[in-house]
C-alpha atoms as a PDB file:
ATOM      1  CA  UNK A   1    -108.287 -22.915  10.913  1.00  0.00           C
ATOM      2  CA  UNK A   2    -107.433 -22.713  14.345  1.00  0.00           C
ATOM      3  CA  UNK A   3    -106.061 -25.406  16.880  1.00  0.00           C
ATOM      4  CA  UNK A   4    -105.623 -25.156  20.833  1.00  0.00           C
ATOM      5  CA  UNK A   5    -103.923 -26.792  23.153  1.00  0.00           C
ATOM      6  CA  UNK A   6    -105.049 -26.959  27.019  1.00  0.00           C
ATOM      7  CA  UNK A   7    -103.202 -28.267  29.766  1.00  0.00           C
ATOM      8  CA  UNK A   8    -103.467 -27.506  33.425  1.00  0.00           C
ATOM      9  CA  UNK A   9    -106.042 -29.649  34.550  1.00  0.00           C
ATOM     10  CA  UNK A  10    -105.912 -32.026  37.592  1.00  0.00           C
ATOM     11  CA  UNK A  11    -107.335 -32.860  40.990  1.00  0.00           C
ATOM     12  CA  UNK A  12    -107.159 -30.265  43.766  1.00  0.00           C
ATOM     13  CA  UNK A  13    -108.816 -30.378  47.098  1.00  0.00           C
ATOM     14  CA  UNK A  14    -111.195 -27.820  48.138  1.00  0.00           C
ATOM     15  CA  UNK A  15    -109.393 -24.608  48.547  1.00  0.00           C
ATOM     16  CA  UNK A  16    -106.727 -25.315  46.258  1.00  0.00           C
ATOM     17  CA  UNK A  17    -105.397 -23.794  43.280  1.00  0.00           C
ATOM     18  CA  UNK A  18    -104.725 -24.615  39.683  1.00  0.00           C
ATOM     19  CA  UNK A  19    -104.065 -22.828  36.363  1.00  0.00           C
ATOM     20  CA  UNK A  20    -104.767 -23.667  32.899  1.00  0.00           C
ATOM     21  CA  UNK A  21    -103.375 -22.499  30.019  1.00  0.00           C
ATOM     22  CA  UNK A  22    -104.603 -22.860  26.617  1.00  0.00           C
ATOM     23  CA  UNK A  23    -102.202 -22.359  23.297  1.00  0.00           C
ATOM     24  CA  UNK A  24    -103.944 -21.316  19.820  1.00  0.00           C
ATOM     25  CA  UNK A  25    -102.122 -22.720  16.478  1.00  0.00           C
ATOM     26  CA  UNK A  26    -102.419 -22.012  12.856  1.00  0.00           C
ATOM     27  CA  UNK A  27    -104.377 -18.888  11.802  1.00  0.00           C
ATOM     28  CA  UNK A  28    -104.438 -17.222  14.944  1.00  0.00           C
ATOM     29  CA  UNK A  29    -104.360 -13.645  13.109  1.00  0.00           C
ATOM     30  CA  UNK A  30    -108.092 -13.292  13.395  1.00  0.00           C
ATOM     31  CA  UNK A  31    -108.183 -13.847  17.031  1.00  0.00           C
ATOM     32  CA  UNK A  32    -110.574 -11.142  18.879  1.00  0.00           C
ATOM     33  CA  UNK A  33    -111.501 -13.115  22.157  1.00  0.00           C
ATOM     34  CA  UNK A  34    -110.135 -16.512  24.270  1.00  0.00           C
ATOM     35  CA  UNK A  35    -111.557 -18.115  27.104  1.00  0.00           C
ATOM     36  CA  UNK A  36    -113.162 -21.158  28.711  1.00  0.00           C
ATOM     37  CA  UNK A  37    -116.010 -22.338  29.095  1.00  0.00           C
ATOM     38  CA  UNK A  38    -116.948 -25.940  31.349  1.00  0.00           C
ATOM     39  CA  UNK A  39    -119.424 -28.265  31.707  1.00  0.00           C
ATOM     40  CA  UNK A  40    -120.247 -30.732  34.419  1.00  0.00           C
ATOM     41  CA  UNK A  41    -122.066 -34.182  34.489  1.00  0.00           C
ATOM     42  CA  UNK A  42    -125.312 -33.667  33.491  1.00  0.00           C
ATOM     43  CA  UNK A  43    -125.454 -29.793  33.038  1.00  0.00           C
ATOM     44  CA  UNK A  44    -125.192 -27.225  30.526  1.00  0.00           C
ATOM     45  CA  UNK A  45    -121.627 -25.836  29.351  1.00  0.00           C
ATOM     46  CA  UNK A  46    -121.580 -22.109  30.269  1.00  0.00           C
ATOM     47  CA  UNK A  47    -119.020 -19.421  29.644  1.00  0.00           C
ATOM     48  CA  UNK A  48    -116.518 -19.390  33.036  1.00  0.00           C
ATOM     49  CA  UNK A  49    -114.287 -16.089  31.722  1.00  0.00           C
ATOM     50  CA  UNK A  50    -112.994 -14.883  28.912  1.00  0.00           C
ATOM     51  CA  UNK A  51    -110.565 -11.869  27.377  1.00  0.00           C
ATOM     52  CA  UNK A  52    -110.256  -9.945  24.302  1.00  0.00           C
ATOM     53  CA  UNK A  53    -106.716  -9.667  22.452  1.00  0.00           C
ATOM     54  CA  UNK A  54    -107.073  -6.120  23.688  1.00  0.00           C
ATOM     55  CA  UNK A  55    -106.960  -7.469  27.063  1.00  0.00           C
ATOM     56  CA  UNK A  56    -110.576  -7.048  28.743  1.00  0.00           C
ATOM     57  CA  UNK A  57    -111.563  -9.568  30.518  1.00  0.00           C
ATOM     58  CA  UNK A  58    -115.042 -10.979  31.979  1.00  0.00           C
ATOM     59  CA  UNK A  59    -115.298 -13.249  35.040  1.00  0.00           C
ATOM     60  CA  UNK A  60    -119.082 -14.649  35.332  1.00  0.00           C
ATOM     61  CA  UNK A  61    -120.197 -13.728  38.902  1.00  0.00           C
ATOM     62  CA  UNK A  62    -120.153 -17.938  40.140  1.00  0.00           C
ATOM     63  CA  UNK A  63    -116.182 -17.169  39.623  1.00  0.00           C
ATOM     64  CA  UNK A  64    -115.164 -13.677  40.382  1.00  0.00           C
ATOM     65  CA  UNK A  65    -112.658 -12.766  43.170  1.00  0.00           C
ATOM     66  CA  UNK A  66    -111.737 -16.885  42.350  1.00  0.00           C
ATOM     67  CA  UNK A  67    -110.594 -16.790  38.762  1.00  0.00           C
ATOM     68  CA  UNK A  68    -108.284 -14.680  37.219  1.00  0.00           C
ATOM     69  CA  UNK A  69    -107.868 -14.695  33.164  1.00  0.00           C
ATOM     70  CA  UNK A  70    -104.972 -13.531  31.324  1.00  0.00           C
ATOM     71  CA  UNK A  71    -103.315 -13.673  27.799  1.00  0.00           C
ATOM     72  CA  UNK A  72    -100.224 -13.320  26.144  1.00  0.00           C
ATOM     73  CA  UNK A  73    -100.781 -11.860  22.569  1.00  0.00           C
ATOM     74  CA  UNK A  74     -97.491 -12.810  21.406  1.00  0.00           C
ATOM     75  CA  UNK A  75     -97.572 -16.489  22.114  1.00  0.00           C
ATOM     76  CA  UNK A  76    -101.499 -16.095  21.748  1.00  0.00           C
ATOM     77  CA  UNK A  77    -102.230 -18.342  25.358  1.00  0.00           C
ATOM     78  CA  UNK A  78    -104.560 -17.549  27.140  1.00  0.00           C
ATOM     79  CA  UNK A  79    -104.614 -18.366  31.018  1.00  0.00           C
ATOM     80  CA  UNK A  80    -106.496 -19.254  34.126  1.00  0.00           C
ATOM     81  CA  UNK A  81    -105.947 -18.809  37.007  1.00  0.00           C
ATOM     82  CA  UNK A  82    -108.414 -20.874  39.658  1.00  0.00           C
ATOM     83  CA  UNK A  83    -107.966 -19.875  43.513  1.00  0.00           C
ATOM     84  CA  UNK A  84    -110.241 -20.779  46.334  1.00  0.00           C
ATOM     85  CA  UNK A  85    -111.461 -23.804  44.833  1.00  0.00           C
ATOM     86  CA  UNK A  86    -114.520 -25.264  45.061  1.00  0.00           C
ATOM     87  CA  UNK A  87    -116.412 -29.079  44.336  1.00  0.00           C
ATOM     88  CA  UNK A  88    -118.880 -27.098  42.271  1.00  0.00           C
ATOM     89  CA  UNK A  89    -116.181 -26.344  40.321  1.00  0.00           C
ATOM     90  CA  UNK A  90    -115.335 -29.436  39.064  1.00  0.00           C
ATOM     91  CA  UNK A  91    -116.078 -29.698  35.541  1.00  0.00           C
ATOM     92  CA  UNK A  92    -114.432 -30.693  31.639  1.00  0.00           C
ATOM     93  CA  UNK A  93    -112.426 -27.114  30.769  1.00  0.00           C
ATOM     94  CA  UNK A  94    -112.988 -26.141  27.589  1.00  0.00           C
ATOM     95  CA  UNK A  95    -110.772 -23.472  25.571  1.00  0.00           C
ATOM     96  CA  UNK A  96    -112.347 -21.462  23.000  1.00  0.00           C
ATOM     97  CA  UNK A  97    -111.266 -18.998  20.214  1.00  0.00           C
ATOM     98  CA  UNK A  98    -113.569 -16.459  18.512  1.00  0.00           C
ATOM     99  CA  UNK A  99    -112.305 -15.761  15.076  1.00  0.00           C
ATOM    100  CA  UNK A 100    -113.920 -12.697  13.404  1.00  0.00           C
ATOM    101  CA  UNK A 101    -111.715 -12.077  10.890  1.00  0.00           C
ATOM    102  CA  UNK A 102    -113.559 -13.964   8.148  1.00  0.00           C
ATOM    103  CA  UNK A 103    -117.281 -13.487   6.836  1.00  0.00           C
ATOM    104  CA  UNK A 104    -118.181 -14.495   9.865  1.00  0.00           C
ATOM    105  CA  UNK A 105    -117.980 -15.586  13.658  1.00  0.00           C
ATOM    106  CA  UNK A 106    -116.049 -18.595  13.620  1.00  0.00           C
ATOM    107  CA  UNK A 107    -115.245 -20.612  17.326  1.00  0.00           C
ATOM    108  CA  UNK A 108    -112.921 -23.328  17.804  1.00  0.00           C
ATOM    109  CA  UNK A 109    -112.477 -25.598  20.932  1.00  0.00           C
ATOM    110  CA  UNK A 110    -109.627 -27.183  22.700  1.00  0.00           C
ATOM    111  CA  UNK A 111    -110.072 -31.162  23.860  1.00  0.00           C
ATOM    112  CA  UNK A 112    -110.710 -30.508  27.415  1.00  0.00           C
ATOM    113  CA  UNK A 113    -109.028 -30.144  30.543  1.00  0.00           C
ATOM    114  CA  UNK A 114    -110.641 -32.321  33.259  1.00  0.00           C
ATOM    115  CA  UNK A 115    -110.996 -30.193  36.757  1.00  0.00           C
ATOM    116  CA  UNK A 116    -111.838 -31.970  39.788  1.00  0.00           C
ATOM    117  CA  UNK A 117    -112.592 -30.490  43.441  1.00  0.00           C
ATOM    118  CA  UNK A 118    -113.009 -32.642  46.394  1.00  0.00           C
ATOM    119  CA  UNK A 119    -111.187 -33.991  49.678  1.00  0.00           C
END
């Protein structure tokens, strides 16, 4: 079982910047990927970017040259970093965790991180 922890959310205007960070606890051995995905009023969650314990990462194209992931293996976090902010943005941030190391894929979620773009 695996918990995380997200905190970095807030309200920036257009433009601005923020950075989440999301800690994993528990059995975090099995860890092979970490990421976010969000999901705005009324829409589908989708995958924003995510990175393997070996360190690649993959921005979706709505993001890129914006968002920058990163993770410390050690501490197993996992960061964002939002630039360039935009209202479109704004959405719930959600943490995620993809366990392989059982019998099978196994994803856990953090609570949230609320996100909010706008003047």
């Amino acid at each position: 079982q695996v918990s995380l922890v997200e905190s970095g959310g807030g309200l920036v205007q257009p433009g601005g910047s923020l950075r989440l960070s999301c800690a994993a606890y528990g059995n975090t051995f099995g860890i092979a990927e970490m990421g976010w995905h969000r999901q705005a009023p009324g829409k589908q969650r989708e995958l924003v970017a995510s990175i393997t314990k070996d360190g690649v990462a993959n921005i979706v194209d709505s993001v890129k040259g914006r968002f920058t992931i990163s993770i410390d293996t050690a501490e197993n976090t996992v960061y964002l970093q939002m630039d360039g902010l935009k209202p479109e943005d704004t959405s719930v941030y959600y943490c995620y965790v993809e366990d392989d190391s059982g019998w099978y894929r196994k994803d856990y979620w953090g609570q949230g991180t609320q996100v909010t773009v706008s003047s």
